[in-house]
Every structure is written in C-alpha cells, then in structure tokens.
C-alpha atoms as a PDB file:
ATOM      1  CA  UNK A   1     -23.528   5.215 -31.294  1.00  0.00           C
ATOM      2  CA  UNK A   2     -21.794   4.549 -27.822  1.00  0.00           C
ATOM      3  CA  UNK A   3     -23.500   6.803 -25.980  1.00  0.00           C
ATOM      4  CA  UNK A   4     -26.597   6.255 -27.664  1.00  0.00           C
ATOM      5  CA  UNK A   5     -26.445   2.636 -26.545  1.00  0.00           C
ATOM      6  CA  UNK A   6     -25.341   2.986 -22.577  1.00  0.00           C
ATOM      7  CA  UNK A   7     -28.196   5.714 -22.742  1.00  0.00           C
ATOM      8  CA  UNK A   8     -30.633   2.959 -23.538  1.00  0.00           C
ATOM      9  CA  UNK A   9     -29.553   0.425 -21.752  1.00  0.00           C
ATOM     10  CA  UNK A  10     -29.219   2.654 -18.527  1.00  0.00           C
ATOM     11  CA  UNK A  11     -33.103   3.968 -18.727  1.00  0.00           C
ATOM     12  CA  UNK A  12     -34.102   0.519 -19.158  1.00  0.00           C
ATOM     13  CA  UNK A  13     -32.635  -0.427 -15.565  1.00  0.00           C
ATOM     14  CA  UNK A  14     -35.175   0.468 -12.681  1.00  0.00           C
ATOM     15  CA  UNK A  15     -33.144   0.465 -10.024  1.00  0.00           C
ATOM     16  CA  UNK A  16     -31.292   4.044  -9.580  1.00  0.00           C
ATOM     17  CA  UNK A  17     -28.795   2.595  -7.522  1.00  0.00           C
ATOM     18  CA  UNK A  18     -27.755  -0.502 -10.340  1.00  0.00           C
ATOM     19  CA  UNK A  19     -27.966   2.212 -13.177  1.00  0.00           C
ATOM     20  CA  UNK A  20     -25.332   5.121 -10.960  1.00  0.00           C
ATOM     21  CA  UNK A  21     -23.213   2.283 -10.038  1.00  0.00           C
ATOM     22  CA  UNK A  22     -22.757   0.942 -13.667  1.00  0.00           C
ATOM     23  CA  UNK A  23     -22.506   4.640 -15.192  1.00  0.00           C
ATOM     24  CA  UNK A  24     -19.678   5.011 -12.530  1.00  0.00           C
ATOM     25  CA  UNK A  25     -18.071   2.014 -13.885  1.00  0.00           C
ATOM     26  CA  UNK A  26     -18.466   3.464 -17.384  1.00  0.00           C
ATOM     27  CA  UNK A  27     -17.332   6.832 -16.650  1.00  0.00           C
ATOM     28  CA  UNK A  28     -14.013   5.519 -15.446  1.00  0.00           C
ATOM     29  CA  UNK A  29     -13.226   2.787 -17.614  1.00  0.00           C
ATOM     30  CA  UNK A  30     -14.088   5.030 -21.275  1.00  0.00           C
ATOM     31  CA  UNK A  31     -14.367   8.286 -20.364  1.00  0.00           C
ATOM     32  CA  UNK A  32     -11.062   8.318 -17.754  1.00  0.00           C
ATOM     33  CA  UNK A  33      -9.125   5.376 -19.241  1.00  0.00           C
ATOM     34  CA  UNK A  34      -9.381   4.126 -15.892  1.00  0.00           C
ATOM     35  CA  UNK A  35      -7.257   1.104 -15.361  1.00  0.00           C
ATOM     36  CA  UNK A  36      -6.669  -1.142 -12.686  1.00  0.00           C
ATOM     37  CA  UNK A  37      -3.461   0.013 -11.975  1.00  0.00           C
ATOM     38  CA  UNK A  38      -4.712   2.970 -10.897  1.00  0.00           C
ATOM     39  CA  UNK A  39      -6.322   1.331  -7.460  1.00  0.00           C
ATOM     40  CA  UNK A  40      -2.859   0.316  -6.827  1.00  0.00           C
ATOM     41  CA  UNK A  41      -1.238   3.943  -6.854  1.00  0.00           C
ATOM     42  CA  UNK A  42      -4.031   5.060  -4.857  1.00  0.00           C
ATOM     43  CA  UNK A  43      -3.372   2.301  -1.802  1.00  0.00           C
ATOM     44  CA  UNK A  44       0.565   3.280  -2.214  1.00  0.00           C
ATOM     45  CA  UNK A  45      -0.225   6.851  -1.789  1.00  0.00           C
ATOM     46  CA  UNK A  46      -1.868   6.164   1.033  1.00  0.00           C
ATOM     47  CA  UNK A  47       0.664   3.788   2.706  1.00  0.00           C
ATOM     48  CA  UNK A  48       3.468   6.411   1.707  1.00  0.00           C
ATOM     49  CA  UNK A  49       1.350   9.427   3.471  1.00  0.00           C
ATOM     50  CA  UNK A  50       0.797   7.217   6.548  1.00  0.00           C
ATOM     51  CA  UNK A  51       4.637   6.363   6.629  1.00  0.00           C
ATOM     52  CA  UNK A  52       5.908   9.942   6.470  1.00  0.00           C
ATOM     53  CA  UNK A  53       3.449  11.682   8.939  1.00  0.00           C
ATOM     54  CA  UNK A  54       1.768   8.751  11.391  1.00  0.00           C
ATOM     55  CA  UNK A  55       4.875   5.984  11.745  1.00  0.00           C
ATOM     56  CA  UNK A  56       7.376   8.439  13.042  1.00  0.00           C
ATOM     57  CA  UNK A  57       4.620   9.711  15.757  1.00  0.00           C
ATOM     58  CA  UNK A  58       4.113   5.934  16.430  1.00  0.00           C
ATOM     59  CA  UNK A  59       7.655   4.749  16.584  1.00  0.00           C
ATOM     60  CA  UNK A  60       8.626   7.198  18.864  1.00  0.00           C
ATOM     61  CA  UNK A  61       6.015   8.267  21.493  1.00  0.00           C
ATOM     62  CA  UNK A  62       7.158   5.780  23.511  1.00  0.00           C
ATOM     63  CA  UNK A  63       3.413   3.916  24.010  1.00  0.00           C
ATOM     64  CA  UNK A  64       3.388   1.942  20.636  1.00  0.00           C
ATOM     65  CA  UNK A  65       0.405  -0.238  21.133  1.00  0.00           C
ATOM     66  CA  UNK A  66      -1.026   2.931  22.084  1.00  0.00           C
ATOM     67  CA  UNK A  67       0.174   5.237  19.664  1.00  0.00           C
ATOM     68  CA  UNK A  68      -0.753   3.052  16.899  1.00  0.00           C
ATOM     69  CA  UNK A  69      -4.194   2.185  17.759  1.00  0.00           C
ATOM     70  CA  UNK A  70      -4.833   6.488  18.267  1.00  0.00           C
ATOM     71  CA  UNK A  71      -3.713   7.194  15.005  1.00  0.00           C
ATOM     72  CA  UNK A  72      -4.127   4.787  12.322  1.00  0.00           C
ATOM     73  CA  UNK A  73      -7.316   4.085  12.568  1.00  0.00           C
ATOM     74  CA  UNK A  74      -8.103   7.988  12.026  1.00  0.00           C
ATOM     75  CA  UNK A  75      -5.916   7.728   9.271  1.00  0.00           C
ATOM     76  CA  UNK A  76      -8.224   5.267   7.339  1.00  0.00           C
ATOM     77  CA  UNK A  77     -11.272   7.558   7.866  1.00  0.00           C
ATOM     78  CA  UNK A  78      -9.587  10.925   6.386  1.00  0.00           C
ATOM     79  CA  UNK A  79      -8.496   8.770   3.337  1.00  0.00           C
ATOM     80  CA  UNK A  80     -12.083   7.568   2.580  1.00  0.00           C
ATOM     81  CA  UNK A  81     -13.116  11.627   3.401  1.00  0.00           C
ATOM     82  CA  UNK A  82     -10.276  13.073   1.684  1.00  0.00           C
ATOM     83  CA  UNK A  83     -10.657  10.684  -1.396  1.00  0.00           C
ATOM     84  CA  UNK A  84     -14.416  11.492  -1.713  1.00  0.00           C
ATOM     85  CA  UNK A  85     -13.394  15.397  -1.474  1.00  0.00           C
ATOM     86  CA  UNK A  86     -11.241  14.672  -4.548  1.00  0.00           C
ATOM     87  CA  UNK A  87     -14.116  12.426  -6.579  1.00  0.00           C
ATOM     88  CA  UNK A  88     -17.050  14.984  -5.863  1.00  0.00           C
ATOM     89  CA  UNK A  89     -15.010  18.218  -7.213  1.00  0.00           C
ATOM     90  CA  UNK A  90     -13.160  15.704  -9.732  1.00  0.00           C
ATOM     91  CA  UNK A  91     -16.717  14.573 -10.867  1.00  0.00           C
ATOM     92  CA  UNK A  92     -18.201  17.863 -12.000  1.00  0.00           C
ATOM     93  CA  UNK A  93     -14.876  19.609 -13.046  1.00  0.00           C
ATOM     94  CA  UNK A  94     -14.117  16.440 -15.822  1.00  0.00           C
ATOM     95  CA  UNK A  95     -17.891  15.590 -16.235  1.00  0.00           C
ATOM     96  CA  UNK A  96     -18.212  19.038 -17.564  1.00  0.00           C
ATOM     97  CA  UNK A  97     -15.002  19.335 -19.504  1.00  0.00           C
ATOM     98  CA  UNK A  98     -15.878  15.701 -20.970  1.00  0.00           C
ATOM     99  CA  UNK A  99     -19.927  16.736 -21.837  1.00  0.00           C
ATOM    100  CA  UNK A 100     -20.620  13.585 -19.756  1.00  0.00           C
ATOM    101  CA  UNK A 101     -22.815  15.984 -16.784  1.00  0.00           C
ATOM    102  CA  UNK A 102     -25.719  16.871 -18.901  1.00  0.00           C
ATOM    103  CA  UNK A 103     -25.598  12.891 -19.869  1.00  0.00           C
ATOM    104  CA  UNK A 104     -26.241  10.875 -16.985  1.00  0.00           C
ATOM    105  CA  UNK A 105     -28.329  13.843 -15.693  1.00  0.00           C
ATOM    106  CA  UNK A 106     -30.716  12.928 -18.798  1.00  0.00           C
ATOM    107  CA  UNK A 107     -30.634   9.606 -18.436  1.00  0.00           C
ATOM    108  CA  UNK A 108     -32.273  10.083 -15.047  1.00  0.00           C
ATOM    109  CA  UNK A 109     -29.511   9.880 -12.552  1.00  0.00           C
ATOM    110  CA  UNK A 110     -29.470  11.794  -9.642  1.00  0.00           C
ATOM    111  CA  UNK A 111     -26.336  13.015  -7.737  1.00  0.00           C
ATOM    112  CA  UNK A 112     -27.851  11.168  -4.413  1.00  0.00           C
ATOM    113  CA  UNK A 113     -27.607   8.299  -6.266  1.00  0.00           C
ATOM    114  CA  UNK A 114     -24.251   8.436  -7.375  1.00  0.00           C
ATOM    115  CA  UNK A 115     -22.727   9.218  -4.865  1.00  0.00           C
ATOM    116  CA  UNK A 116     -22.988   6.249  -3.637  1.00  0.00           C
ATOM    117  CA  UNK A 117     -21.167   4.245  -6.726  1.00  0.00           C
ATOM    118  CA  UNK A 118     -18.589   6.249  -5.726  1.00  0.00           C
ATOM    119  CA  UNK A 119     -18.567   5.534  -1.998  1.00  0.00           C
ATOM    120  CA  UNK A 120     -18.488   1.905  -2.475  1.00  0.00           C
ATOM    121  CA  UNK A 121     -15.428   1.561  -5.096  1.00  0.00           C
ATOM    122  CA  UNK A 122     -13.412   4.405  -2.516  1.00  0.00           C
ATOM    123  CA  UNK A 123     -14.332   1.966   0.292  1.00  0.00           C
ATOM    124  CA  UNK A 124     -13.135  -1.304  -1.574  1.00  0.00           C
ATOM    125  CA  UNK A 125     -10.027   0.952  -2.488  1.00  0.00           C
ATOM    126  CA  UNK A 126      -9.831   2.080   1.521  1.00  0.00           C
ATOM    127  CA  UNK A 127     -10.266  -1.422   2.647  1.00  0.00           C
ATOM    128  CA  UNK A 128      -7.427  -2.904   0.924  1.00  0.00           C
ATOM    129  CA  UNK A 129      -4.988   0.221   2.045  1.00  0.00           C
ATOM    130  CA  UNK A 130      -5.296  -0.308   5.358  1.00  0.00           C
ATOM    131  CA  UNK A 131      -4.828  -4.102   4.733  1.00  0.00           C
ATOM    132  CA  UNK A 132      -1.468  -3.293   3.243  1.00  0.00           C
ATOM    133  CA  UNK A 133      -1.808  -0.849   6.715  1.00  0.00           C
ATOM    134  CA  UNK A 134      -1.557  -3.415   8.859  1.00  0.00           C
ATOM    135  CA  UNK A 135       0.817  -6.168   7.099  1.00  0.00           C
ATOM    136  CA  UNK A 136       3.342  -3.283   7.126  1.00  0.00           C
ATOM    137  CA  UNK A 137       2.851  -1.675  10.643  1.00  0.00           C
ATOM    138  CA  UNK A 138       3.085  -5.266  11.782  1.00  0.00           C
ATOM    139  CA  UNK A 139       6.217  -5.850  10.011  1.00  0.00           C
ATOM    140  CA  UNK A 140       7.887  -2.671  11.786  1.00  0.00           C
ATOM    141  CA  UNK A 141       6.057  -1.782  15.095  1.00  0.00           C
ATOM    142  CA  UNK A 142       5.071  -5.590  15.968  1.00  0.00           C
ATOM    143  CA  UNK A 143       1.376  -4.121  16.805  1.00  0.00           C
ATOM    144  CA  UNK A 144      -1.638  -6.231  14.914  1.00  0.00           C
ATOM    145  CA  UNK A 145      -4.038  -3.580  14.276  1.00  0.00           C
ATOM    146  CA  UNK A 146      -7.389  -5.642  13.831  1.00  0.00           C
ATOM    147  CA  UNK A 147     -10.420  -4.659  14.982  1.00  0.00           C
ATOM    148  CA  UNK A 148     -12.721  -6.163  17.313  1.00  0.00           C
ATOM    149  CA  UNK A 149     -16.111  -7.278  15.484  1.00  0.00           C
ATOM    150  CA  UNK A 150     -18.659  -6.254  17.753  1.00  0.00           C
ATOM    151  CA  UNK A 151     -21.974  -6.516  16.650  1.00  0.00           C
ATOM    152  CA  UNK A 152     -23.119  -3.186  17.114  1.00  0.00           C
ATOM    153  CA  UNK A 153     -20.203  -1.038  16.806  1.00  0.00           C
ATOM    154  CA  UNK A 154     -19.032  -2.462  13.533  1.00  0.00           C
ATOM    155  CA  UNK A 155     -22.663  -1.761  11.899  1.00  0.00           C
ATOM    156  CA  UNK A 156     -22.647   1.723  13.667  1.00  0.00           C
ATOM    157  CA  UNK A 157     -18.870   2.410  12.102  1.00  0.00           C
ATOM    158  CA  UNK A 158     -19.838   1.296   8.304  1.00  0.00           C
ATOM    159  CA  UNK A 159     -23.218   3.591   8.535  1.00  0.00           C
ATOM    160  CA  UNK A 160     -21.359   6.680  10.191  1.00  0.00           C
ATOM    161  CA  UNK A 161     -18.698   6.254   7.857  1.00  0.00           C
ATOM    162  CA  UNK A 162     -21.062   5.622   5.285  1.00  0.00           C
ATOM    163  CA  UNK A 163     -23.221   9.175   5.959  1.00  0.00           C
ATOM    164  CA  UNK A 164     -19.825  11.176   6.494  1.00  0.00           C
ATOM    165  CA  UNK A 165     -18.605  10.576   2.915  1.00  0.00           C
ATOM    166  CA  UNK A 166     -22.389  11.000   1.588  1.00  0.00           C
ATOM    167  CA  UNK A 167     -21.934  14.233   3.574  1.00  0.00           C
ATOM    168  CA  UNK A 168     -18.367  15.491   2.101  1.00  0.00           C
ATOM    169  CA  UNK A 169     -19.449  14.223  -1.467  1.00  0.00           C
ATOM    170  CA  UNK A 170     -22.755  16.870  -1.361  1.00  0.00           C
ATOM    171  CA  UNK A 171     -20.825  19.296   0.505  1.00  0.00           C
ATOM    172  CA  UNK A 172     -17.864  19.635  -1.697  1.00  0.00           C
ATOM    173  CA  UNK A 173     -20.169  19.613  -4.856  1.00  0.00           C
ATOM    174  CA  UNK A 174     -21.846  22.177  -3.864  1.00  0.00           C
ATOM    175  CA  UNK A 175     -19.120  24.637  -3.188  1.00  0.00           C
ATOM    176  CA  UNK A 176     -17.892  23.735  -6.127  1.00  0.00           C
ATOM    177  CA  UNK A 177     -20.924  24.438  -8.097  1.00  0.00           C
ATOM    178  CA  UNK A 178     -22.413  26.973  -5.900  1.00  0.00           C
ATOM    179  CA  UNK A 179     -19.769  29.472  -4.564  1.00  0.00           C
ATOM    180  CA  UNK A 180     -17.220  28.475  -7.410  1.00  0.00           C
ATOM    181  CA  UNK A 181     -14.728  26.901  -5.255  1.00  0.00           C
ATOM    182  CA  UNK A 182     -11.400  26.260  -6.903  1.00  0.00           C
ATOM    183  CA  UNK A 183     -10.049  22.934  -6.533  1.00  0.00           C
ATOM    184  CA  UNK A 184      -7.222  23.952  -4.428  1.00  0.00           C
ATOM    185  CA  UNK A 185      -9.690  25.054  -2.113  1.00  0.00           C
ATOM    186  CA  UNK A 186     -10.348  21.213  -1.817  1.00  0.00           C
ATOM    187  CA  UNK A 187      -6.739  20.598   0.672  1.00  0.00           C
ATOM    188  CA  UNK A 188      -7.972  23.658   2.459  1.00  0.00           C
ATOM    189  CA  UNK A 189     -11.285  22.105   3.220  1.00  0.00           C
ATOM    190  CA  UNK A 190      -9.365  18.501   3.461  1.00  0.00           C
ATOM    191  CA  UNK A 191      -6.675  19.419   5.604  1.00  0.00           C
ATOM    192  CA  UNK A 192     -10.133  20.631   8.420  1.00  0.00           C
ATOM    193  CA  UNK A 193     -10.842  16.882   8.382  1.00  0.00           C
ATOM    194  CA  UNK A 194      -7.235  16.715   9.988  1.00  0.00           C
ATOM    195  CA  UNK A 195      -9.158  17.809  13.382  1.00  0.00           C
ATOM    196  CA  UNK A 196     -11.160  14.771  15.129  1.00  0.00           C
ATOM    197  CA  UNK A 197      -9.863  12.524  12.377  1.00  0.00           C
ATOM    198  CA  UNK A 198      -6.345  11.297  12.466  1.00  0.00           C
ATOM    199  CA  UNK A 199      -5.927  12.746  15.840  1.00  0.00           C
ATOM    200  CA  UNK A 200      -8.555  11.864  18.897  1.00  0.00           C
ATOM    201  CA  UNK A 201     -10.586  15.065  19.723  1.00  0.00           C
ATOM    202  CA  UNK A 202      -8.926  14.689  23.378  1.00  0.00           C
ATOM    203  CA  UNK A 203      -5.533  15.205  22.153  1.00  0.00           C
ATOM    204  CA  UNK A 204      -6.604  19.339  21.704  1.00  0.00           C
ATOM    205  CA  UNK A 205      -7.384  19.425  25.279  1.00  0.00           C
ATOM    206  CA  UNK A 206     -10.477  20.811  27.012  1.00  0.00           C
ATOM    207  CA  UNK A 207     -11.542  22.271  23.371  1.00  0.00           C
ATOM    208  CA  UNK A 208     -11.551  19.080  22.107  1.00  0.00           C
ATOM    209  CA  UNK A 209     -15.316  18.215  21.954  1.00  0.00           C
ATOM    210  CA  UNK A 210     -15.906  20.564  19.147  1.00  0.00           C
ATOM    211  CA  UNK A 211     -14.361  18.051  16.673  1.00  0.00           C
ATOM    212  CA  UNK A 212     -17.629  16.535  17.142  1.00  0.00           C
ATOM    213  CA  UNK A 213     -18.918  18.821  14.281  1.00  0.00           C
ATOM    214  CA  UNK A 214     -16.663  17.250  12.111  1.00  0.00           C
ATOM    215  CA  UNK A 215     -18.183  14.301  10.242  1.00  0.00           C
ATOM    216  CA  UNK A 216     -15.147  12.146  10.115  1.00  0.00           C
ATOM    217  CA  UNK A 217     -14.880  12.337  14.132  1.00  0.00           C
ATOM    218  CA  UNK A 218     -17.530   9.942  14.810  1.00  0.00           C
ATOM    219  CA  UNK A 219     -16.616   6.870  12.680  1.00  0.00           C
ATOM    220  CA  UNK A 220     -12.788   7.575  13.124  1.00  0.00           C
ATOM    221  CA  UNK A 221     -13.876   7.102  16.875  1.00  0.00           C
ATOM    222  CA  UNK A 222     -15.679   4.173  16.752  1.00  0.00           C
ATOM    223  CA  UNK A 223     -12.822   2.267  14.806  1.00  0.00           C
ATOM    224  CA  UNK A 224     -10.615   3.634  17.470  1.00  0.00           C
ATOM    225  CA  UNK A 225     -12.254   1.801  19.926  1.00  0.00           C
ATOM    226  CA  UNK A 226     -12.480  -1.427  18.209  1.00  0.00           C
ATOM    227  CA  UNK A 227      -8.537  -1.310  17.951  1.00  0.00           C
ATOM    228  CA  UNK A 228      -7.987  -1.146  21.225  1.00  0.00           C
ATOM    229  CA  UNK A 229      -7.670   3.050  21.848  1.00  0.00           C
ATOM    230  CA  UNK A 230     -11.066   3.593  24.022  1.00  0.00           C
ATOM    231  CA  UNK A 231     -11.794   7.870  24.974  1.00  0.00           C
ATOM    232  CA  UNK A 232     -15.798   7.298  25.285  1.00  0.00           C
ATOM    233  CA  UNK A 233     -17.628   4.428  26.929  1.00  0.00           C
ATOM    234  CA  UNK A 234     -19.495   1.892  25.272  1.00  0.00           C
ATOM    235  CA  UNK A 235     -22.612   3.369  25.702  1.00  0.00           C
ATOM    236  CA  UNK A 236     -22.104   6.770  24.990  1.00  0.00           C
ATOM    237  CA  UNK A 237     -20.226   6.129  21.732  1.00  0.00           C
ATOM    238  CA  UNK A 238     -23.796   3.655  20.539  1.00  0.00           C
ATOM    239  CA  UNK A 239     -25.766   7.042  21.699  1.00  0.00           C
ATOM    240  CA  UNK A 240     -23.661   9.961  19.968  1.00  0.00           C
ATOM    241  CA  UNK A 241     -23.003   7.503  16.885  1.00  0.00           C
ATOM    242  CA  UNK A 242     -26.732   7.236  16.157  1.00  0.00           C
ATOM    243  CA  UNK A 243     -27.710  11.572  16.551  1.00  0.00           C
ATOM    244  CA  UNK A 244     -24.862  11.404  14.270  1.00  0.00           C
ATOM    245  CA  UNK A 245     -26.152   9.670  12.146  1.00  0.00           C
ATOM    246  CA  UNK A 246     -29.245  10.877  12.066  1.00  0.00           C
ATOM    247  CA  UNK A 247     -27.948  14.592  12.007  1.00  0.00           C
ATOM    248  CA  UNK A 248     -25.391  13.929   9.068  1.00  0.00           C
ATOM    249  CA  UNK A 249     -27.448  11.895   6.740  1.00  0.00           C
ATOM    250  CA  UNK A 250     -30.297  14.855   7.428  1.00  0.00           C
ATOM    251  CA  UNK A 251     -27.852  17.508   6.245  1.00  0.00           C
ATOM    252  CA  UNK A 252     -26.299  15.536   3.456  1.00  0.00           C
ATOM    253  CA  UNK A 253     -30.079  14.661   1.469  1.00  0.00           C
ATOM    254  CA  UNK A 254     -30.539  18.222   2.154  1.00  0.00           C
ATOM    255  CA  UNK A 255     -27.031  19.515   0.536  1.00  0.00           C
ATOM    256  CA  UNK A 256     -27.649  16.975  -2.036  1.00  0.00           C
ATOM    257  CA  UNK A 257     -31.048  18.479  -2.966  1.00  0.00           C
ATOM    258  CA  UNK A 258     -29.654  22.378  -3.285  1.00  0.00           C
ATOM    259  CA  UNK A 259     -27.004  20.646  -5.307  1.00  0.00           C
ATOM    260  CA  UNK A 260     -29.407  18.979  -7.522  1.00  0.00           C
ATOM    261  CA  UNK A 261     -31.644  21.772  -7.829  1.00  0.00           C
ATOM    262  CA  UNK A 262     -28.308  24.057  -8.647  1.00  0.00           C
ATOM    263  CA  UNK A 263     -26.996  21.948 -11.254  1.00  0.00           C
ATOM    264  CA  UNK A 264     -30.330  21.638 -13.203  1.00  0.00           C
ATOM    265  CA  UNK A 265     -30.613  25.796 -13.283  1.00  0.00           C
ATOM    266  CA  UNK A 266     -26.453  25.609 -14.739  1.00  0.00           C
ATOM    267  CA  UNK A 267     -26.058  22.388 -16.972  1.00  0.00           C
ATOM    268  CA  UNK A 268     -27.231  24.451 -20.423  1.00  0.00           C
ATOM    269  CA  UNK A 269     -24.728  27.254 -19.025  1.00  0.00           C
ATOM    270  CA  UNK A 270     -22.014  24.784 -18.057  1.00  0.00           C
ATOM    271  CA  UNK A 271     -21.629  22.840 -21.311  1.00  0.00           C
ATOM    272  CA  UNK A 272     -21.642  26.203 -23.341  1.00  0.00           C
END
C-alpha cells in the first residue's frame, strides 16, 4: 500500500528533479532507516580522517598558514568525491538487494536525475564538515581558513565541483554495473582522487600537470586559491575551470546515458 502510494504521488510530480530529490529522501528515511544521526558520524569521520593524515603535515611543515591553506581545502573536495563514490556503488548494490531499482526506474526516474538528490544532501553534509574544519583547525593551528567570495571564482568552484561528483556518481555506476566492479574496488578508484586533490598537482613536480585529468583537481584548485594558497593566476584558473567544465559535464551525460541504457537491458536480470 506504501509503495503503491509514493508511486502515485511521485508520477504525479512534473518536475524530475522535485520527484529524484523526494524519492532520495524516501529511500533513506524507510528503506535505510536513515536517521539524523547519521549526518553527524559522517562529519566526525571526516574531521577524524583530516586529523590523522592532514594536521600532522600542517603542524609541522614549518609554513602553517601555508600548509593549511594547500591541504585542507583539497581535503573537502575528495570527501564530497569520495562520498559520492560510496552513494553511487551503495545505490545500486542496496537498491537491488532492497527491490527498490526496478521502482523508481518505473516511476520514471532517471539516474541523471538522481544523482543530483544525492549531490545536494553530500554537499549540505560536506559543508557543515569543513565548518567543524575550520572551528577546530582554528582552535589548534590559529589559521582562519575562510574563503574569499569572489564573484566569479566561487560560482566557477560550486559548478566544477558540482560536474566532478555528477562525473564520479556515473562513472562509478557504471563500473559497477558494467564491468562488475566489487565494492572494494571503490578505495582503489578513491584513493586515485588522492592525486590533484588533497595535494596541489605542483607538489609531484614537473609531472604534475597530469592531475589535470582528474576531476577533483579543478575545483580543489579553485578553493585553494580562495584560501589564500594561489599555483595558477587568476585568469588562467577562470579559463581551465570553464573547458573543465565543459569537458566533465560532456563525459558525465554521456557515462550517465551508457549507464541508463545498461541498467534498463539488466533490471529483470538483477531482481531475479
């Protein structure tokens, strides 16, 4: 009777955006038993990882200011990446387990489309981590890590960010579904986001340009720069942010559309 209801009520609503943002609301709070609580582990995890691997490298390179403004930012990109690894092969591993694929699939939702549910709520999560970020590198390196809000760059680094986790959401889906990936693949693939993303591509010497293929390079540098940590110049970071852009959100429709296509030729096999 449950399901028959949310199915109604979720054709009725045009908009596929409203109707994948609700179902991901749904999904967590009946299917998952998701509970608020949970948010809160998730921006402790991420303060812990931060405190083990980055404040050490801060504390003692001798350049705090400097240090801290290289790395953390980086930091806050991988966890949005790294989180959205987790959700896309989480999604389709428990959303077949739980029946729940073939469901919102036939109530018209597209993986495109929710996707970006997902985005948002790891972005709200992301947002208030590196919050708590802040408050405690504050506390114990006396370094305010708060971006500049520049007009252009700040729109650039939400959009770039925005595309790189539409980008690792598609991709990781569709190893999953595609090549069969197991999920412990997913730290293999996560710890490549390592490169360009907590550290500056610079920082691997004269091979360090090629962590421009990785998606989480571009935002991770922007927000670098905003904190005060500056390897491109203004104008060449607007430039290579935008073919990035462009480029990334090209590849991820694209990924998203093999994926799509994929899943429709499995579902009857998958929930056999």
């Amino acid at each position: 009777m449950f399901k028959e209801n949310v199915r109604k009520l979720l054709s009725e609503l045009r908009s596929d955006i409203i109707r994948s943002a609700l179902f991901t609301y749904l999904q967590y709070k009946v299917v998952f038993k998701y509970v608020w609580y949970s948010e809160v582990s998730i921006i402790l995890n991420f303060v812990f990882w931060i405190s083990i691997i980055i404040l050490p490298i801060v504390l003692y390179s001798g350049i705090t200011t400097k240090a801290a403004a290289m790395y953390v930012p980086g930091c806050f990109v991988y966890f949005v990446l790294s989180s959205m690894m987790w959700v896309g092969a989480g999604l389709l591993r428990h959303g077949v387990r739980e029946g729940v694929l073939y469901f919102y699939w036939e109530c018209g939702l597209r993986m495109r489309n929710l996707a970006i549910g997902y985005i948002f709520r790891e972005l709200v999560t992301a947002v208030l981590a590196y919050i708590v970020l802040i408050v405690f590198m504050y506390a114990y390196t006396g370094v305010l890590l708060l971006p500049e809000l520049d007009p252009l760059l700040v729109p650039l680094f939400l959009l770039t960010l925005f595309a790189s986790a539409y980008l690792v959401f598609a991709l990781t889906q569709l190893l999953y579904t595609k090549v069969k990936m197991p999920t412990g693949w997913v730290n293999i693939v996560q710890f490549v986001l390592v490169i360009g993303t907590v550290a500056p591509p610079r920082v691997f010497g004269p091979q360090g340009f090629l962590a421009v293929i990785n998606p989480g390079t571009v935002p991770a540098t922007i927000l670098r720069y905003l904190t005060g940590f500056r390897e491109w110049s203004y104008l060449d970071l607007v430039v290579i942010s935008v073919l990035h852009l462009i480029a990334v959100m090209t590849i991820a429709l694209f990924l998203f559309r093999c994926l799509e296509r994929e899943l429709k030729r499995q579902i009857p096999e998958l929930l056999i």
